[in-house]
C-alpha atoms as a PDB file:
ATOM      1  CA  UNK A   1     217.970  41.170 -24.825  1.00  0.00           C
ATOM      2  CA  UNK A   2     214.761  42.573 -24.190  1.00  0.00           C
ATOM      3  CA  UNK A   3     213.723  42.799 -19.982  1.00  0.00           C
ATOM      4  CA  UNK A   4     211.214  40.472 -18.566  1.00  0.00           C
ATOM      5  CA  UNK A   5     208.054  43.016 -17.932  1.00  0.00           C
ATOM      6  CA  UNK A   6     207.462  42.371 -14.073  1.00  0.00           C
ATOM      7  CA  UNK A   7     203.816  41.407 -13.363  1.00  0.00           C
ATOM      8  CA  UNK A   8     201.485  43.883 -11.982  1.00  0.00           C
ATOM      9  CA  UNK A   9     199.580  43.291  -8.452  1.00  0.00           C
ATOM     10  CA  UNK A  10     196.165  41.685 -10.038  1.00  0.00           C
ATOM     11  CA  UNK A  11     198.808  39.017 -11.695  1.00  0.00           C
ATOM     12  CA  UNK A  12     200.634  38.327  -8.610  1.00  0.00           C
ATOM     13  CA  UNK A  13     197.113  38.042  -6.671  1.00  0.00           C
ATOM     14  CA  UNK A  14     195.766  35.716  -9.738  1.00  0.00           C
ATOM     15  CA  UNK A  15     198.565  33.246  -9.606  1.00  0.00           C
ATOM     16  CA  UNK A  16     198.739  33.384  -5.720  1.00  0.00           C
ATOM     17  CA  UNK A  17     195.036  32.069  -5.773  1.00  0.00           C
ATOM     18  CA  UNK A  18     196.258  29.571  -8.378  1.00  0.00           C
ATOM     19  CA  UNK A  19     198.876  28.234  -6.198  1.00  0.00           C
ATOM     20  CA  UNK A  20     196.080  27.952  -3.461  1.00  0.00           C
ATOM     21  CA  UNK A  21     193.505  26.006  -4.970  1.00  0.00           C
ATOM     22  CA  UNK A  22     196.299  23.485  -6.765  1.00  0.00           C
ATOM     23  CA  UNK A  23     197.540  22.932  -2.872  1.00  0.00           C
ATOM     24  CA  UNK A  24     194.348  22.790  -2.053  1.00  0.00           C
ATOM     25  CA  UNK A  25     193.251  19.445  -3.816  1.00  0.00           C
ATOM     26  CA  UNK A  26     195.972  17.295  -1.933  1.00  0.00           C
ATOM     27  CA  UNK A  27     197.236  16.117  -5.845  1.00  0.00           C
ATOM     28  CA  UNK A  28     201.042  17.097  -5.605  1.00  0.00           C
ATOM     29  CA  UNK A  29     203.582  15.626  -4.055  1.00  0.00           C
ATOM     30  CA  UNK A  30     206.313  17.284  -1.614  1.00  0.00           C
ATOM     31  CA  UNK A  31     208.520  18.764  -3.467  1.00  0.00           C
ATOM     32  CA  UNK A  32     205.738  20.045  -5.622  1.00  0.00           C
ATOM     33  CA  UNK A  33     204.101  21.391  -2.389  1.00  0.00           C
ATOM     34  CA  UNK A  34     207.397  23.136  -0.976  1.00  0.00           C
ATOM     35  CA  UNK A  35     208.016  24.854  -4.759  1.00  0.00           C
ATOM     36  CA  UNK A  36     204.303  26.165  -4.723  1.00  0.00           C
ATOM     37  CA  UNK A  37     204.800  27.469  -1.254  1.00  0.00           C
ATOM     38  CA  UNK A  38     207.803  28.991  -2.450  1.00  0.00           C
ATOM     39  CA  UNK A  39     206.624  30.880  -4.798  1.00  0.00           C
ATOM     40  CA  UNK A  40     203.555  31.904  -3.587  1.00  0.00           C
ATOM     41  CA  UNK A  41     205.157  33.263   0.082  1.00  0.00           C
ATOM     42  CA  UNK A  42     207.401  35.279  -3.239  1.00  0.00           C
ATOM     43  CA  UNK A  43     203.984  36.214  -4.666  1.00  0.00           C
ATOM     44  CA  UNK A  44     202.088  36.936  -1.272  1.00  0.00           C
ATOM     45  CA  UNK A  45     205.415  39.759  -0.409  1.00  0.00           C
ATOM     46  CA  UNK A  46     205.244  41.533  -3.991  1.00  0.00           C
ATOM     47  CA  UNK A  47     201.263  41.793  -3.407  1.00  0.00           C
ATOM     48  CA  UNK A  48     202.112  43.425   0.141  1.00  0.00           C
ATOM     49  CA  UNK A  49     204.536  45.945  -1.302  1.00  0.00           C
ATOM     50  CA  UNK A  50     202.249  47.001  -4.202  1.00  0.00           C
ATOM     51  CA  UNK A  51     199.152  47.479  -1.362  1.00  0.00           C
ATOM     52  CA  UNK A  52     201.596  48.762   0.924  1.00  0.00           C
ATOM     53  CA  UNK A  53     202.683  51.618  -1.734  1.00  0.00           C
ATOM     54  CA  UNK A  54     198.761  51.959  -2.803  1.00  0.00           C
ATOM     55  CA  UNK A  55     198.236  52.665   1.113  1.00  0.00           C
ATOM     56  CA  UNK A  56     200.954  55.007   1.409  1.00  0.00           C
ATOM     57  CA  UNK A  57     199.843  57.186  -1.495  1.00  0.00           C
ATOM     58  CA  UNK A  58     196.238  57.414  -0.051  1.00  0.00           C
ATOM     59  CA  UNK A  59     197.832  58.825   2.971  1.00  0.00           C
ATOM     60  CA  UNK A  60     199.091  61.085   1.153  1.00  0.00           C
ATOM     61  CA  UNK A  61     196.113  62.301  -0.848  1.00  0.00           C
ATOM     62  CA  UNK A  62     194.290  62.372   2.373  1.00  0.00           C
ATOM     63  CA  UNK A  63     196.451  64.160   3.886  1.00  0.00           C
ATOM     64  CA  UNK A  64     197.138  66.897   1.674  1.00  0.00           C
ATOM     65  CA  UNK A  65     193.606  66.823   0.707  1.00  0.00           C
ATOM     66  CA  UNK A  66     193.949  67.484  -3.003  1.00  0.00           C
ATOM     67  CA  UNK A  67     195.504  65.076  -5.823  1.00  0.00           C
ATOM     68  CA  UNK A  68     198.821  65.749  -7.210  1.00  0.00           C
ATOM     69  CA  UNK A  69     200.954  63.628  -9.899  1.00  0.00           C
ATOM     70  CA  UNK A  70     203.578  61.469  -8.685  1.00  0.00           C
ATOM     71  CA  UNK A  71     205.181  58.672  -9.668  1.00  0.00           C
ATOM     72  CA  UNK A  72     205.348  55.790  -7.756  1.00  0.00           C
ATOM     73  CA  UNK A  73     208.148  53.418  -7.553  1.00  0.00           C
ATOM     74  CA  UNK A  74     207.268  49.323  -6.788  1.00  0.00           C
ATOM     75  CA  UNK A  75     210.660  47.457  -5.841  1.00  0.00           C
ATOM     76  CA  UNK A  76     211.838  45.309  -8.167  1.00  0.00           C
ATOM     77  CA  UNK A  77     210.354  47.404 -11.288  1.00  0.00           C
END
């Protein structure tokens, strides 16, 4: 059986802004509510890894001041 690809950050961000606006309009009920917030609060933690990783490689470039190839590792990939 084939893995599930993970979604990258722009996918995470997209749906998180989905889950924002449906919230937004006051249509759902509880428990509709309480799963959106679920998953977003999942959503809004993967997005804060990936930018956290992003971040930590700039420092890096910065601070060695030239560009090298790396590979980075997200969690959960």
């Amino acid at each position: 059986m084939a893995k599930k690809k993970e979604a990258t950050f722009e996918e995470n961000l997209a749906r998180l802004e989905e889950i924002v606006s449906e919230m937004e309009t006051g249509d759902a009920n509880l428990t509709e509510l309480l799963e959106k917030y679920s998953e977003g609060v999942e959503l809004s933690k993967k997005c804060a890894a990936a930018l956290k990783i992003a971040g930590d490689t700039m420092d890096l470039l910065i601070k060695d001041g030239k560009a090298e190839e790396f590979q980075l590792e997200i969690e959960g990939e």
